[in-house]
C-alpha atoms as a PDB file:
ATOM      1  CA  UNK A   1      26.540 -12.525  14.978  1.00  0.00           C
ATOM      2  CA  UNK A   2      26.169 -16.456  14.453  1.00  0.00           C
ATOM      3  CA  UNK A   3      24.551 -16.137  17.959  1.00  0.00           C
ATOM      4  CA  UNK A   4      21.979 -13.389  16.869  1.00  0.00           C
ATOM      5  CA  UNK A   5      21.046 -15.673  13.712  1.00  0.00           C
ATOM      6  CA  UNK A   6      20.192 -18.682  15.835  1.00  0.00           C
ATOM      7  CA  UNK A   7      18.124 -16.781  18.212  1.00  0.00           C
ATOM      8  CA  UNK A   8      16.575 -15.283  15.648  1.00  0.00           C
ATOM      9  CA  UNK A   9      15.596 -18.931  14.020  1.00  0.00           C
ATOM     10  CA  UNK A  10      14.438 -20.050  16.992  1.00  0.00           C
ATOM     11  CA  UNK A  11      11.890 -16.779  17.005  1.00  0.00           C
ATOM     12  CA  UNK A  12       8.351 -17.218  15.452  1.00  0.00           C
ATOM     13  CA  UNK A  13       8.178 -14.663  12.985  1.00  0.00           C
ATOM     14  CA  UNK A  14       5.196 -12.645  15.171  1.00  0.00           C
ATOM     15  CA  UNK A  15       7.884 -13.024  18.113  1.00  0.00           C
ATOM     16  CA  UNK A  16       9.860 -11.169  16.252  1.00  0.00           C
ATOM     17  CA  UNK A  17       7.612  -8.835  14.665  1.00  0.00           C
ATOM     18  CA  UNK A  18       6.783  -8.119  18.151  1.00  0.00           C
ATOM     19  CA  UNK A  19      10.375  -7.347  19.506  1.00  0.00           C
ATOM     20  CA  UNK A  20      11.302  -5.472  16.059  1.00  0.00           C
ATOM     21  CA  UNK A  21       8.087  -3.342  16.335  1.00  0.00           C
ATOM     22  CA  UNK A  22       9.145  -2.208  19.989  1.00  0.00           C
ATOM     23  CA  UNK A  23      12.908  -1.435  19.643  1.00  0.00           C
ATOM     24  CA  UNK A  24      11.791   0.390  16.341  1.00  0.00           C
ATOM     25  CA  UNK A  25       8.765   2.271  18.643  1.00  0.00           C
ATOM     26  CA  UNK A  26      11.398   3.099  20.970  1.00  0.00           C
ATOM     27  CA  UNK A  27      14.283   4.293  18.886  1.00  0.00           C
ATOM     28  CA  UNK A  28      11.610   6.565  17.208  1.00  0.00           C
ATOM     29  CA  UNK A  29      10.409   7.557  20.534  1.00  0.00           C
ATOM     30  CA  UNK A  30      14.485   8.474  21.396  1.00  0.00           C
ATOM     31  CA  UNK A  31      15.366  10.154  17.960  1.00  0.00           C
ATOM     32  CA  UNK A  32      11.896  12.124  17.862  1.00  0.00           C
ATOM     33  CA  UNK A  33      12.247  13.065  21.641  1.00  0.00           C
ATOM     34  CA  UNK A  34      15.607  14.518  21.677  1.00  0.00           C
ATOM     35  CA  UNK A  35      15.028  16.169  18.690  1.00  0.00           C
ATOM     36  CA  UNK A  36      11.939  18.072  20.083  1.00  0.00           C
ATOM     37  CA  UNK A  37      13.790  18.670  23.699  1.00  0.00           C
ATOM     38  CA  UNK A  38      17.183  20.311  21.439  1.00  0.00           C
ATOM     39  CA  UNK A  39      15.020  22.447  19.327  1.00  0.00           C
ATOM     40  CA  UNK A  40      12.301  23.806  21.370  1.00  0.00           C
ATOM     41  CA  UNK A  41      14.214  26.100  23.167  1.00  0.00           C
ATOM     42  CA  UNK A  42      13.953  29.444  22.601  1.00  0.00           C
ATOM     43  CA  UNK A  43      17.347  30.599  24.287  1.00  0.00           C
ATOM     44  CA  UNK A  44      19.104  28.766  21.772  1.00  0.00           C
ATOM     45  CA  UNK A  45      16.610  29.809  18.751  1.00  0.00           C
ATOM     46  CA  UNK A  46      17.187  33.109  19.873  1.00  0.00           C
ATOM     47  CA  UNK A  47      20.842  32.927  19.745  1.00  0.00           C
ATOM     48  CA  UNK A  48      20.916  31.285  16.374  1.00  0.00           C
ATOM     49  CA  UNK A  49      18.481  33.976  14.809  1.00  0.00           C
ATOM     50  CA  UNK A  50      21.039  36.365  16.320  1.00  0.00           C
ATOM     51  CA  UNK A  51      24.066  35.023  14.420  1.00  0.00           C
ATOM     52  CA  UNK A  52      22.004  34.776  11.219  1.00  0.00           C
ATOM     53  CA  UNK A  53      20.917  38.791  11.267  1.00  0.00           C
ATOM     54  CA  UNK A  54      24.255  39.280  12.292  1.00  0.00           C
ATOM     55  CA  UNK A  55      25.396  38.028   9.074  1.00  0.00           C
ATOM     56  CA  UNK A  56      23.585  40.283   7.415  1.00  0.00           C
ATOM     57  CA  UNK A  57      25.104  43.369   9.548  1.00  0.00           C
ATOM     58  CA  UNK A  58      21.666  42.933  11.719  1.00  0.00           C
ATOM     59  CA  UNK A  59      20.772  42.512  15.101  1.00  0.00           C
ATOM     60  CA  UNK A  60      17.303  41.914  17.070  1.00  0.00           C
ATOM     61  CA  UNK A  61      16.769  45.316  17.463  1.00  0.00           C
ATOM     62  CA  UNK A  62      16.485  45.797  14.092  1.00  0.00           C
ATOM     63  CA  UNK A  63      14.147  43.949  13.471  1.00  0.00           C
ATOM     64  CA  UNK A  64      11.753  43.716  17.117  1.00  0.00           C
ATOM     65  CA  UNK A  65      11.778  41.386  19.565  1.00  0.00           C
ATOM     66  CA  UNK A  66       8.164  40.518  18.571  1.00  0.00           C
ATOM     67  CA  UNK A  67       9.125  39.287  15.222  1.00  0.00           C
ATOM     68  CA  UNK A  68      11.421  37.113  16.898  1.00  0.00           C
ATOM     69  CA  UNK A  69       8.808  36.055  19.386  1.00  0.00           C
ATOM     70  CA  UNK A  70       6.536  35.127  16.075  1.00  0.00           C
ATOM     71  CA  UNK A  71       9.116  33.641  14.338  1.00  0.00           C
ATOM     72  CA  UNK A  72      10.114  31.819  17.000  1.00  0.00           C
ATOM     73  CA  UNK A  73       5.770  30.164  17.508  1.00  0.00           C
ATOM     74  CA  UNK A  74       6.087  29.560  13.765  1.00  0.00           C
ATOM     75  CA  UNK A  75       9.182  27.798  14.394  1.00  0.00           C
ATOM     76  CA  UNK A  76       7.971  25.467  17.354  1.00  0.00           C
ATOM     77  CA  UNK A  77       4.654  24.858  15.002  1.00  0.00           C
ATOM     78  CA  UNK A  78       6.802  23.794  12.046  1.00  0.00           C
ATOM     79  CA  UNK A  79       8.793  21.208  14.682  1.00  0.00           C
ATOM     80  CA  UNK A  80       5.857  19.621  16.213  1.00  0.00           C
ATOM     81  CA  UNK A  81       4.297  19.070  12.700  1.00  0.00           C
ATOM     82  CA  UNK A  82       7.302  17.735  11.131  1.00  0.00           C
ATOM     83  CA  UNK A  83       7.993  15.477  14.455  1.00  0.00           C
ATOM     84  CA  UNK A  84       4.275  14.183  13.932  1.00  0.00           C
ATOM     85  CA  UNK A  85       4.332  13.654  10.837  1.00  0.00           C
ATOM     86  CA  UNK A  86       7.765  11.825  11.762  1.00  0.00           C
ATOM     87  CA  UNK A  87       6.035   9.467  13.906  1.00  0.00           C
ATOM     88  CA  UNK A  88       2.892   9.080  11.910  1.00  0.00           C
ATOM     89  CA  UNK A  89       4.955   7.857   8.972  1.00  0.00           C
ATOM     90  CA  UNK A  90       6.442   5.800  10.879  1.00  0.00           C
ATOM     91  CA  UNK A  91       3.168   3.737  12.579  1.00  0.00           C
ATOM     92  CA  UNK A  92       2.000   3.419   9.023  1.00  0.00           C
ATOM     93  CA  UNK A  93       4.923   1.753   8.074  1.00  0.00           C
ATOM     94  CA  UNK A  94       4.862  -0.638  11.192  1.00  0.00           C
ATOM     95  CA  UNK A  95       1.045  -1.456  10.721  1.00  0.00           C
ATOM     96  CA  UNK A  96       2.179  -1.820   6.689  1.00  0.00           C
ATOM     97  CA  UNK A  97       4.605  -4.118   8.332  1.00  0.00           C
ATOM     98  CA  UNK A  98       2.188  -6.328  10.290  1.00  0.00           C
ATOM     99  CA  UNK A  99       0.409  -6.720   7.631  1.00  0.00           C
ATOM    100  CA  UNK A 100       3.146  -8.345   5.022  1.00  0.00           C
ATOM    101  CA  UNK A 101       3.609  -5.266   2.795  1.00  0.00           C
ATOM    102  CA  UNK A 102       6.660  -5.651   1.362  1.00  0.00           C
ATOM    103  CA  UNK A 103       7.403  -2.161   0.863  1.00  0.00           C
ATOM    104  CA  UNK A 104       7.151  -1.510   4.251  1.00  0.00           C
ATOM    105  CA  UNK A 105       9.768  -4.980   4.993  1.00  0.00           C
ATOM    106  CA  UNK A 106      11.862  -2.984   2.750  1.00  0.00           C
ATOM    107  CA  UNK A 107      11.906  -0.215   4.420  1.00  0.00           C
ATOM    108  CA  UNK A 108      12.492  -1.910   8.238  1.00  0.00           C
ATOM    109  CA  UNK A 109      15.425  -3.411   7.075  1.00  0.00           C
ATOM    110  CA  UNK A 110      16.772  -0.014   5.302  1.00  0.00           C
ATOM    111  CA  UNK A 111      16.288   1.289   8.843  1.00  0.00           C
ATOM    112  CA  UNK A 112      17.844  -1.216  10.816  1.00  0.00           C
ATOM    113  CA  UNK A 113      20.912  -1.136   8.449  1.00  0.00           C
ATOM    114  CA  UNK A 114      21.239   3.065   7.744  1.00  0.00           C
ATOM    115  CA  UNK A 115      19.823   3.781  11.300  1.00  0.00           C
ATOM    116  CA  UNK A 116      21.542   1.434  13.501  1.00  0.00           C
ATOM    117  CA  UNK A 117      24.935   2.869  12.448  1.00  0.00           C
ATOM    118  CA  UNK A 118      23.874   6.468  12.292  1.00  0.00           C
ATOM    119  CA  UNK A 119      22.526   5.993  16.280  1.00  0.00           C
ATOM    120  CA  UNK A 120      25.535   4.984  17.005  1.00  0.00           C
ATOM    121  CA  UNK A 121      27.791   7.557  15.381  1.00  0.00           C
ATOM    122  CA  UNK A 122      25.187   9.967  17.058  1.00  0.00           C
ATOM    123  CA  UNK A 123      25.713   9.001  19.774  1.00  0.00           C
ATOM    124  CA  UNK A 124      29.415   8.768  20.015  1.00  0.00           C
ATOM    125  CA  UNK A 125      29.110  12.574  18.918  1.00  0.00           C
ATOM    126  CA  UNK A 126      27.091  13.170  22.154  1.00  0.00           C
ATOM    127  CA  UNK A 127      29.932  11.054  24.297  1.00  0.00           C
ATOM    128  CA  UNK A 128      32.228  13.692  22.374  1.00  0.00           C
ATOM    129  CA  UNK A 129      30.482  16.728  23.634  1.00  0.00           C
ATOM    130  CA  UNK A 130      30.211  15.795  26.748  1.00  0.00           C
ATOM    131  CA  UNK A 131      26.660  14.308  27.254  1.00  0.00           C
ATOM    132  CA  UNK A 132      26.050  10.515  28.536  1.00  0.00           C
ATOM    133  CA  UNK A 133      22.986  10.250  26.978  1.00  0.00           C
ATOM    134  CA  UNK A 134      24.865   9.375  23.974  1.00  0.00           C
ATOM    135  CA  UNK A 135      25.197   5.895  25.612  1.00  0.00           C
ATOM    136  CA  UNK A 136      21.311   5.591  24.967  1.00  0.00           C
ATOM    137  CA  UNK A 137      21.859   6.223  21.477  1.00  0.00           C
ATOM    138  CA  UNK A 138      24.378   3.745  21.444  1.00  0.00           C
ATOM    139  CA  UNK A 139      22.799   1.082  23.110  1.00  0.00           C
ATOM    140  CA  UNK A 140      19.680   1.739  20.808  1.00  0.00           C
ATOM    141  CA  UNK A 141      21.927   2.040  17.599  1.00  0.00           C
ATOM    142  CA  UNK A 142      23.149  -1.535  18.283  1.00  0.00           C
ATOM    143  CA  UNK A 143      19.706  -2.928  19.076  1.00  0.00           C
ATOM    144  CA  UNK A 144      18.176  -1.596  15.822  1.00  0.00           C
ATOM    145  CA  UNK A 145      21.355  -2.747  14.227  1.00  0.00           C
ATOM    146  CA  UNK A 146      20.947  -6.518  15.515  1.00  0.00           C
ATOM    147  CA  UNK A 147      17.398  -6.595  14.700  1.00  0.00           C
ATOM    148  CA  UNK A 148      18.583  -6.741  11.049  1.00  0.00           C
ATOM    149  CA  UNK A 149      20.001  -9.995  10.828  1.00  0.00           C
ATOM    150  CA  UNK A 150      16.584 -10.981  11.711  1.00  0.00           C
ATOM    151  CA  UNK A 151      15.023  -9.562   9.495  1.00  0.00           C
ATOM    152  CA  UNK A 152      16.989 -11.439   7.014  1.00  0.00           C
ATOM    153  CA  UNK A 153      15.899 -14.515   8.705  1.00  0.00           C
ATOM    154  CA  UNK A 154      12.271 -13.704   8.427  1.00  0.00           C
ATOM    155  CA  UNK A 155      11.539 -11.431   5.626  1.00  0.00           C
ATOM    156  CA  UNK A 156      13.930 -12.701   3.075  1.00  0.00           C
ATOM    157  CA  UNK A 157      12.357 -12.397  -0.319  1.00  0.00           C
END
């Protein structure tokens, strides 16, 4: 850690802004990714819309395969909004960022502190189920995680 802090004051603070902006970009880029590639599959909508009606003493017959074929378009129009409107939060907040808003310094280092860990854990759970790319999310989770000792450096208030 004492190693991270002297990099870090050795690092003009647009250096940094620079490097923070890109693991940030890219950790969005990972999370938003992976969440579109898990949900938009309709095998595995399908299935969970099955379980649901059959909770209800339902199956897909009951209620047409073309429902579930509309529900289904609704469903992949609701992810891509919400995954854009993800990301589009999230470029505000950088270019808020850039441009010394301290709201948006507030909510980098929230990020780096409550996301790091979470990547990590994620990631770990991936590792657990038997996919490697959890190592991505680990290797992300700590780079978002360093980044905040940085941000202490430069954006201390």
């Amino acid at each position: 850690m004492e190693q991270l802090r002297e990099f870090y004051a050795k690092t003009s603070k647009k250096s940094f802004l620079t490097m923070a902006t890109c693991v940030l970009v890219a950790c969005d880029v990972l999370v938003l990714s992976y969440i579109y590639i898990k949900f938009n599959n309709y095998a595995f909508f399908e299935k969970t819309v099955s379980m649901s009606l059959a909770l209800n003493g339902l199956t897909i017959e009951h209620v047409g395969p073309e429902f579930i074929e509309h529900l289904y378009k609704l469903f992949y129009k609701t992810l891509v909004i919400s995954i854009g409107l993800a990301a589009l939060y999230h470029v505000i907040n950088y270019v808020c960022w850039w441009k010394g808003k301290k709201f948006a310094a507030t909510y980098i280092k929230m990020l780096a502190c409550i996301g790091g860990p979470l990547m990590i854990l994620w990631g770990f759970g991936q590792l657990n189920s038997g996919s490697n790319f959890g190592l991505i999310f680990i290797l992300f989770g700590v780079s978002l995680l360093a980044l905040y000792p940085g941000l202490k450096q430069h954006f201390s208030d």
